[in-house]
Protein backbone atom coordinates (compact mmCIF):
# COMPACT_ATOMS: atom_id res chain seq x y z
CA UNK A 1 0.00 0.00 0.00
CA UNK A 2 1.86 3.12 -1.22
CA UNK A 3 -0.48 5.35 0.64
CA UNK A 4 0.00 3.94 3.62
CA UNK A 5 4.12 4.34 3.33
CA UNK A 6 3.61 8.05 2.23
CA UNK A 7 1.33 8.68 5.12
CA UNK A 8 4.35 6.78 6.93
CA UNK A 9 7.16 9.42 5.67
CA UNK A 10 5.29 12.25 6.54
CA UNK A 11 4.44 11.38 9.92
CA UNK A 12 7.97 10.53 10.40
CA UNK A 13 9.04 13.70 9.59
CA UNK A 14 7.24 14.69 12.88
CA UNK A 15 10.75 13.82 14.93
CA UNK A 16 12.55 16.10 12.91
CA UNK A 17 9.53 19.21 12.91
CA UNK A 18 9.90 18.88 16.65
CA UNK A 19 13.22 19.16 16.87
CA UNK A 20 13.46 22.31 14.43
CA UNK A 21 11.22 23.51 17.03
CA UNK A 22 13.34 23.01 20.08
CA UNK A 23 15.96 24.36 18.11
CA UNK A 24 14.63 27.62 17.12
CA UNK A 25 13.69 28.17 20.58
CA UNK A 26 17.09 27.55 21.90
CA UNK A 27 19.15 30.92 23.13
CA UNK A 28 22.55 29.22 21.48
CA UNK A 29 20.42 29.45 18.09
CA UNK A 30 19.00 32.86 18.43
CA UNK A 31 22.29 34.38 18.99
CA UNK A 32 23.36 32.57 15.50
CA UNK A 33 21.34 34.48 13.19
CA UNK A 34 22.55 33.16 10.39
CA UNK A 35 21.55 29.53 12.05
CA UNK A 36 18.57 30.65 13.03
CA UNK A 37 17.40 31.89 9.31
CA UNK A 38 18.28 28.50 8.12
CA UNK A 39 16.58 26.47 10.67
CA UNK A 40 13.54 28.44 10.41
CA UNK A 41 13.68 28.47 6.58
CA UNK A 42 13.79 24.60 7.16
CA UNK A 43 11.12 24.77 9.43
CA UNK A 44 8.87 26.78 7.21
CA UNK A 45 8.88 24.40 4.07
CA UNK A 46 8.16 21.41 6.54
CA UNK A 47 5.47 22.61 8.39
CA UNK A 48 2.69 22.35 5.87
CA UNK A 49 3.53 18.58 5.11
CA UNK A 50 3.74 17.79 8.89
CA UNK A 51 0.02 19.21 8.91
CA UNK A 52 -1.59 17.93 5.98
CA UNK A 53 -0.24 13.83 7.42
CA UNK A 54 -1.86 15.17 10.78
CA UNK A 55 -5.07 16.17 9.60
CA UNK A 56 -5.47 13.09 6.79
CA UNK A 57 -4.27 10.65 9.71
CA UNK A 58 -7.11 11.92 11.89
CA UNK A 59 -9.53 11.72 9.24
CA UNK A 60 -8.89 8.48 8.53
CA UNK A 61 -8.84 7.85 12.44
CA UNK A 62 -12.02 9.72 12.29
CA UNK A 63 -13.70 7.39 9.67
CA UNK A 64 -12.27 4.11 11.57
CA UNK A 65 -10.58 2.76 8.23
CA UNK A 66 -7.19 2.37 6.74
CA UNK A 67 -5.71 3.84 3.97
CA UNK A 68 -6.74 1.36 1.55
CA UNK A 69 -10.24 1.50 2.72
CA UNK A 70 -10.22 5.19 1.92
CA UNK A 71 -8.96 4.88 -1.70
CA UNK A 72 -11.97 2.71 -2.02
CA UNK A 73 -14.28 4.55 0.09
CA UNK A 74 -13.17 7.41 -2.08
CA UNK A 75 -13.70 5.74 -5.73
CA UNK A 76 -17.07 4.52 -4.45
CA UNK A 77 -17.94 7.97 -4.20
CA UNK A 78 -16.62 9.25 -7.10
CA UNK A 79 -18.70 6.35 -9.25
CA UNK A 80 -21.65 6.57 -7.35
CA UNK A 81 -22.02 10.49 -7.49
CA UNK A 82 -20.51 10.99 -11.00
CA UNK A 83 -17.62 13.34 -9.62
CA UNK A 84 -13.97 13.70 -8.79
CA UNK A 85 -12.15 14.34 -6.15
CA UNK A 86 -9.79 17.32 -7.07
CA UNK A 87 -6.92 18.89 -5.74
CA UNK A 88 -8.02 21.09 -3.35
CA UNK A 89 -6.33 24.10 -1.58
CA UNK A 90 -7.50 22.87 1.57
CA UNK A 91 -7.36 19.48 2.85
CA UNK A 92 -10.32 17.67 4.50
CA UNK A 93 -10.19 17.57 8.29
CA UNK A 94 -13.68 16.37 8.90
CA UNK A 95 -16.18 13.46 7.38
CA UNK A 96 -18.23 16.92 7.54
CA UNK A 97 -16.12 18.64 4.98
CA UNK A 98 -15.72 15.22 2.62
CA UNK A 99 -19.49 15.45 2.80
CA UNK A 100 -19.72 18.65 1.78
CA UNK A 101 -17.05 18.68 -0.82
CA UNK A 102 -19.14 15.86 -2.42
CA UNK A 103 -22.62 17.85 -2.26
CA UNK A 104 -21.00 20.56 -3.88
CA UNK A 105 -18.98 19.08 -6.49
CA UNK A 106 -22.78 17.07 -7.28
CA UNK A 107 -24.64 20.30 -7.98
């Protein structure tokens, strides 16, 4: 299951998030500017991945299924509703906000 290894890397990259963040609050580092642009430039481009593998891993928590389950759950709804999932600027957090996506894209 690819999915489930990609959810995999990005959640590991938690460990190393965390420890940008202990880093950039450490005096040693703000003294090092220089350091401290870098880590925080580092810090930047990771933090959007770390919280798009939160949010889908509590969705799927949310819906009680694995990742394989919600490739299927997802092509069920695409067949049965006569729609696509797109790319969307903002991520689903919710079963709420699937739902809605799917009334929308419907109309």
């Amino acid at each position: 299951m690819a999915d489930t290894k990609l959810l995999e890397k990005v959640l590991s990259l938690q460990g190393k998030f965390q420890s940008l963040q202990d880093q950039l609050a450490s005096p040693e580092v703000m003294s090092d500017m220089k350091k401290y642009v870098q880590l925080n430039k580092d810090y930047k481009e990771l933090e959007p991945v770390v919280q798009a593998g939160d949010r889908y891993r509590k969705l799927v928590s949310d819906l009680g299924i694995d990742s394989l389950s919600m490739l299927l759950l997802s092509l069920a709804a695409e067949h049965k509703f006569n729609m696509q999932f797109e790319n969307t600027n903002h991520p689903f957090e919710t079963v709420g906000e699937v739902c809605d996506y799917i009334a929308t894209a419907v109309k």
